[in-house]
C-alpha atoms as a PDB file:
ATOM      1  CA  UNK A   1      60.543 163.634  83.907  1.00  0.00           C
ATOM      2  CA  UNK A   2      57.327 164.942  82.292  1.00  0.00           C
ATOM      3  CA  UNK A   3      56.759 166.860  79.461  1.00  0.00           C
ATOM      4  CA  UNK A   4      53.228 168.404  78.740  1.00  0.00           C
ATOM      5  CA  UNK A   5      52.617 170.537  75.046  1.00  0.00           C
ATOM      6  CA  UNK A   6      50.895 173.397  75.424  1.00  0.00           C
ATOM      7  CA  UNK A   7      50.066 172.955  71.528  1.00  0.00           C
ATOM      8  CA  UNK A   8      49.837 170.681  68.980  1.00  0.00           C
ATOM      9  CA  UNK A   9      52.863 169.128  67.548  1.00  0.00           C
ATOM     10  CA  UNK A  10      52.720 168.281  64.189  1.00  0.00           C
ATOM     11  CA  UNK A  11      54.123 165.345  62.736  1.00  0.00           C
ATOM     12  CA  UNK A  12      57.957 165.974  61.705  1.00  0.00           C
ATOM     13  CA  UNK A  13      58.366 168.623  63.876  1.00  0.00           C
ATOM     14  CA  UNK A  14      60.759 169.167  66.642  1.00  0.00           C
ATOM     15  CA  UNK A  15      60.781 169.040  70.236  1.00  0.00           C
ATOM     16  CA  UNK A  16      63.588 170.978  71.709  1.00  0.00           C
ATOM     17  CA  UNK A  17      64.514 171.560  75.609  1.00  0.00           C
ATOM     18  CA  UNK A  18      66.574 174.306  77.088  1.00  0.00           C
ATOM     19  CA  UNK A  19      68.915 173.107  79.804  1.00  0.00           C
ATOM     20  CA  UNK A  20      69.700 176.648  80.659  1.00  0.00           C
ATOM     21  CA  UNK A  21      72.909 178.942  81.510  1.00  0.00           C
ATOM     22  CA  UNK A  22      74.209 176.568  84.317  1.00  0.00           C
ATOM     23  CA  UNK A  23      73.978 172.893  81.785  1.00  0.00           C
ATOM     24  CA  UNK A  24      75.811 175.140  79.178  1.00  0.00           C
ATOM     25  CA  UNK A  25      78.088 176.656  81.496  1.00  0.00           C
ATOM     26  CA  UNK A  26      79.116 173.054  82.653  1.00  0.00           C
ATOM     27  CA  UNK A  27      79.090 171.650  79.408  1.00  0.00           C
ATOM     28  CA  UNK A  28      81.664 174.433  77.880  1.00  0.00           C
ATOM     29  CA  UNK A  29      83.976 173.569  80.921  1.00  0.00           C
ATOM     30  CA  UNK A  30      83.715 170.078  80.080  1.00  0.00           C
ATOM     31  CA  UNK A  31      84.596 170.731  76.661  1.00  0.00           C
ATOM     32  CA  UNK A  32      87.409 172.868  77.662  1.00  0.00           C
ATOM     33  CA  UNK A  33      89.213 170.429  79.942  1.00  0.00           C
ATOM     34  CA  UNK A  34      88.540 167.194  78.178  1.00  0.00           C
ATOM     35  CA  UNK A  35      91.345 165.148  77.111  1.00  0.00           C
ATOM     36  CA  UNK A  36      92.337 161.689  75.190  1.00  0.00           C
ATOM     37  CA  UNK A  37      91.968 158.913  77.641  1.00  0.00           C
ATOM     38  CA  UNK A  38      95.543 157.862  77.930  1.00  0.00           C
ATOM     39  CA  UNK A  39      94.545 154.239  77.811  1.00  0.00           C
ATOM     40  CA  UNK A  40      92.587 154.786  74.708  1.00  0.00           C
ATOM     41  CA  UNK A  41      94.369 153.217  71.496  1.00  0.00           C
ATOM     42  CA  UNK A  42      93.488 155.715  69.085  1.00  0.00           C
ATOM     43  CA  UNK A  43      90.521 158.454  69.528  1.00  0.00           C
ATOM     44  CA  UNK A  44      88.445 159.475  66.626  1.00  0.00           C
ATOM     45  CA  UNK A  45      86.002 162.795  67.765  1.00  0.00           C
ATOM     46  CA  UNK A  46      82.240 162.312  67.334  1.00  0.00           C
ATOM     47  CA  UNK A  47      82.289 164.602  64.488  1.00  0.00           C
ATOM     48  CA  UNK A  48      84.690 161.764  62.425  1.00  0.00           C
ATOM     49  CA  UNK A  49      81.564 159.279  62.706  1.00  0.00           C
ATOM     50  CA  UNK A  50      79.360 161.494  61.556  1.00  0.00           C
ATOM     51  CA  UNK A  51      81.238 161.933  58.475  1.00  0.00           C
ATOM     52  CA  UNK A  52      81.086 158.517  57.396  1.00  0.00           C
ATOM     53  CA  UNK A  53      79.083 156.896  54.854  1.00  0.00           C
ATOM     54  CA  UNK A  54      78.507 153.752  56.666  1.00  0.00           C
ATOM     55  CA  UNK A  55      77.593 154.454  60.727  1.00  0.00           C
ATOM     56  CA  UNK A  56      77.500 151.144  61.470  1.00  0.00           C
ATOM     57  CA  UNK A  57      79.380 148.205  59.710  1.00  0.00           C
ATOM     58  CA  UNK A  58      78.004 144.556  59.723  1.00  0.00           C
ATOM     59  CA  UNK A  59      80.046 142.064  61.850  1.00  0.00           C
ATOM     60  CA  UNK A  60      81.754 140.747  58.170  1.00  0.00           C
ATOM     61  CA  UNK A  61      82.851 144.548  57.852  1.00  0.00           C
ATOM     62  CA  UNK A  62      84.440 144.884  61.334  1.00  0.00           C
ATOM     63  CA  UNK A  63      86.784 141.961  60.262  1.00  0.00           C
ATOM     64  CA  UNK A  64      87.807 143.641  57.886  1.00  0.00           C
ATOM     65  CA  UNK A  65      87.666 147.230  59.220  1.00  0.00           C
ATOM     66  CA  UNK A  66      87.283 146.918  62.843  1.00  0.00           C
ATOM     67  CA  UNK A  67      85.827 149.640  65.340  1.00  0.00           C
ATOM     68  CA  UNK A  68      88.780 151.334  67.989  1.00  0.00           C
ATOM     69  CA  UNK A  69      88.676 149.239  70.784  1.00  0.00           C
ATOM     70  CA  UNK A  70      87.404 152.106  72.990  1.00  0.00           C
ATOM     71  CA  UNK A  71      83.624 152.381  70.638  1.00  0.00           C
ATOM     72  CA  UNK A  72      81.131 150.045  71.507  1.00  0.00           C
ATOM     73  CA  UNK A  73      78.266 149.299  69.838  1.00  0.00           C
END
């Protein structure tokens, strides 16, 4: 995939694409129908990991405070 600007971009700003009605059509369907893998241990949503202070804990941390076996880092 190639992008060309047809302008400048400053520094800092932006670059956003449009997928279009069909990507967002298919990605509200997918957002509809998802569900828990029933193999996963315990689920924590995106937005959870977000909220934290601390993305990503140091390997002493994880002893301590491990990541759900279904997040991989």
């Amino acid at each position: 995939m190639e992008f060309v600007a047809t302008r400048d971009i400053h520094k800092g700003e932006e670059i956003l694409i449009d997928y279009g009605p069909k990507w967002q059509h298919a990605w509200n369907t997918h957002v509809q129908q998802w569900t828990t893998p029933s193999d996963a241990e315990t689920f924590f949503p995106a937005a959870y990991w977000n909220e934290k202070e601390t993305l990503i804990l140091t390997s002493k941390e994880q002893i301590e405070n491990p990541y759900p076996s279904n997040v991989v880092l």
